[in-house]
Protein backbone atom coordinates (compact mmCIF):
# COMPACT_ATOMS: atom_id res chain seq x y z
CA UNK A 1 103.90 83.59 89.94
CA UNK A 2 101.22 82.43 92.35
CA UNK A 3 101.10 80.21 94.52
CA UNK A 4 99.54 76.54 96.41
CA UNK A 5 97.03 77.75 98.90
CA UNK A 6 97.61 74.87 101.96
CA UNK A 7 94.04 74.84 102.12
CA UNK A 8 93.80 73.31 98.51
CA UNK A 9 96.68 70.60 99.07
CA UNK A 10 93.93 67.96 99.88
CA UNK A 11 91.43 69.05 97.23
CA UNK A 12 94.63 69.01 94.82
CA UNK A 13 95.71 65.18 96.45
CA UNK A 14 92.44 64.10 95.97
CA UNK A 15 92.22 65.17 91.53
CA UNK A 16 95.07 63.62 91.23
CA UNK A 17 94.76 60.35 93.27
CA UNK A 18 97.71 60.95 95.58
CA UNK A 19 98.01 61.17 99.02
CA UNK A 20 98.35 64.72 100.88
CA UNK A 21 101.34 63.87 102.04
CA UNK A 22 102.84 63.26 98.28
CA UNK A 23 101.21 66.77 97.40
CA UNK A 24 102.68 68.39 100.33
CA UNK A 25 106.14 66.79 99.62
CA UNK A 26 106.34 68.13 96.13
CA UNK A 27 104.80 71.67 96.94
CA UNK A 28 107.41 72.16 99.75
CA UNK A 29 110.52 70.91 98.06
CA UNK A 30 110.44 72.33 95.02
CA UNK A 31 111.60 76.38 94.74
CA UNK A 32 109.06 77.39 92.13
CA UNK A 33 106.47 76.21 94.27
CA UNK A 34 105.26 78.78 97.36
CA UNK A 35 102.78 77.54 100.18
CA UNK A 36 102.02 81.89 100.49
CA UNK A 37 102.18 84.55 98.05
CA UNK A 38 105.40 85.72 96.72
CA UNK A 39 107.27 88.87 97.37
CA UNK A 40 105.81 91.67 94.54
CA UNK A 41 109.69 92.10 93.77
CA UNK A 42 111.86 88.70 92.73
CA UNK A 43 115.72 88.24 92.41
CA UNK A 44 117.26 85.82 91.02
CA UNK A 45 121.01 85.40 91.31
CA UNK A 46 122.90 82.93 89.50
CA UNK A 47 125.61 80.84 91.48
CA UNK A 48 126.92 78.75 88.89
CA UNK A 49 130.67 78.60 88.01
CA UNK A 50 131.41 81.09 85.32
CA UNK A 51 129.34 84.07 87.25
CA UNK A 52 130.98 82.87 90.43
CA UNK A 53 134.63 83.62 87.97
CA UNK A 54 133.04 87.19 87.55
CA UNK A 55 131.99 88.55 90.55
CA UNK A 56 129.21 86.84 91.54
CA UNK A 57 129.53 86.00 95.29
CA UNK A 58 129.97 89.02 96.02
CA UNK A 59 127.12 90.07 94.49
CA UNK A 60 124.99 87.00 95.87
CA UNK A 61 126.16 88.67 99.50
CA UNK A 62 124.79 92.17 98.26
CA UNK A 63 121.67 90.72 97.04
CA UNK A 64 121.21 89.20 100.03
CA UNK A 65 120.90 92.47 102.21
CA UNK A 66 117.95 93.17 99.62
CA UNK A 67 115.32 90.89 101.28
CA UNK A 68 112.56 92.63 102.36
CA UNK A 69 109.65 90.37 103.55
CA UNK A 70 106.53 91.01 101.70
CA UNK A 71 108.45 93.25 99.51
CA UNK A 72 111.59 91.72 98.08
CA UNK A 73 112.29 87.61 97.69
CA UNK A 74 115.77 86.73 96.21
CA UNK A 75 116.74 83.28 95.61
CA UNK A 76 119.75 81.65 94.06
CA UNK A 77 120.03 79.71 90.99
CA UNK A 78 122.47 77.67 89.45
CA UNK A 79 122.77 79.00 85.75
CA UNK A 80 120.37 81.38 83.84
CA UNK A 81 122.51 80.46 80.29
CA UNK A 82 123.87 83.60 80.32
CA UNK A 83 127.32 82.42 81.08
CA UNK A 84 129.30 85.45 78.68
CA UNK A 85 127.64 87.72 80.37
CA UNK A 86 127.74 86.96 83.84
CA UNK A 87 127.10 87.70 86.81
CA UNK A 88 123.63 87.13 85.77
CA UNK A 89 120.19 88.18 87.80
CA UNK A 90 116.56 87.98 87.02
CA UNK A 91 114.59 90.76 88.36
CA UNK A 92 111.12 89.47 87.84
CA UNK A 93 111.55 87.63 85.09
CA UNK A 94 113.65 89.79 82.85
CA UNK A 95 117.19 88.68 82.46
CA UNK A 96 120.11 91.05 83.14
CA UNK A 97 123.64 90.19 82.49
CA UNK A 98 127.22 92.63 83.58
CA UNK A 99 125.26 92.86 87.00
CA UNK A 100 127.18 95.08 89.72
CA UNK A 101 125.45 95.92 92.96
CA UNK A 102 124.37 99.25 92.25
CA UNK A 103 122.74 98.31 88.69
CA UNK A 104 121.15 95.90 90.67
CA UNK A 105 120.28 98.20 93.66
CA UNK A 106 118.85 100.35 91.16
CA UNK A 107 116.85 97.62 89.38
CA UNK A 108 114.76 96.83 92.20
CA UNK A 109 114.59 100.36 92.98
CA UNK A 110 112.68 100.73 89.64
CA UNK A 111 109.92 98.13 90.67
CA UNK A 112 107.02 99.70 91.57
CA UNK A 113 105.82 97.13 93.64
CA UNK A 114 109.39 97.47 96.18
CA UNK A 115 108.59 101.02 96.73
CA UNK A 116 105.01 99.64 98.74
């Protein structure tokens, strides 16, 4: 995942024939868009209904003492389709379902890039 230098938002405005503003609007609304480079470690947690059934807002609190800036990012999400297996997380991009905090814990433990 990369992300939309501000510096480029008019160069970007002006390809496409939109205003900066428009550009600017879209880059800083949407979640999978960053205006800086992204933590080398990301979390996703899903929120949705049948992980909140199984445990996961608690685990959306633990997760949440895992920020780290520069190191860890964790955002929530509001299903990953793995509704059987909930709660569900995505630890830089590989889905993990039956999540407990100290899987999880140990997950982003195992990225090399959180031990920086």
């Amino acid at each position: 995942m990369g992300y939309v230098d501000p510096a480029v938002v008019p160069t970007i405005a002006h390809e496409l024939n939109l205003s900066v503003a428009e550009v600017h609007g879209v880059v800083s609304f949407y979640r999978d868009f960053r205006s800086a480079p992204p933590a080398p470690t990301q979390v996703r947690i899903c929120r949705a209904e049948a992980c909140q059934a199984v445990g996961g807002e608690a685990l959306a609190h633990h997760a949440a003492t895992l920020r780290a800036p520069g190191a860890v990012d964790v955002d929530d999400v509001f299903c990953l389709g793995n509704c059987s297996l909930g709660p569900s997380v995505i630890v830089n991009g590989r889905l993990h379902g039956r999540m407990t905090a100290a899987r999880l814990d140990a997950l982003v433990a195992e990225q090399p890039e959180a031990q920086a």
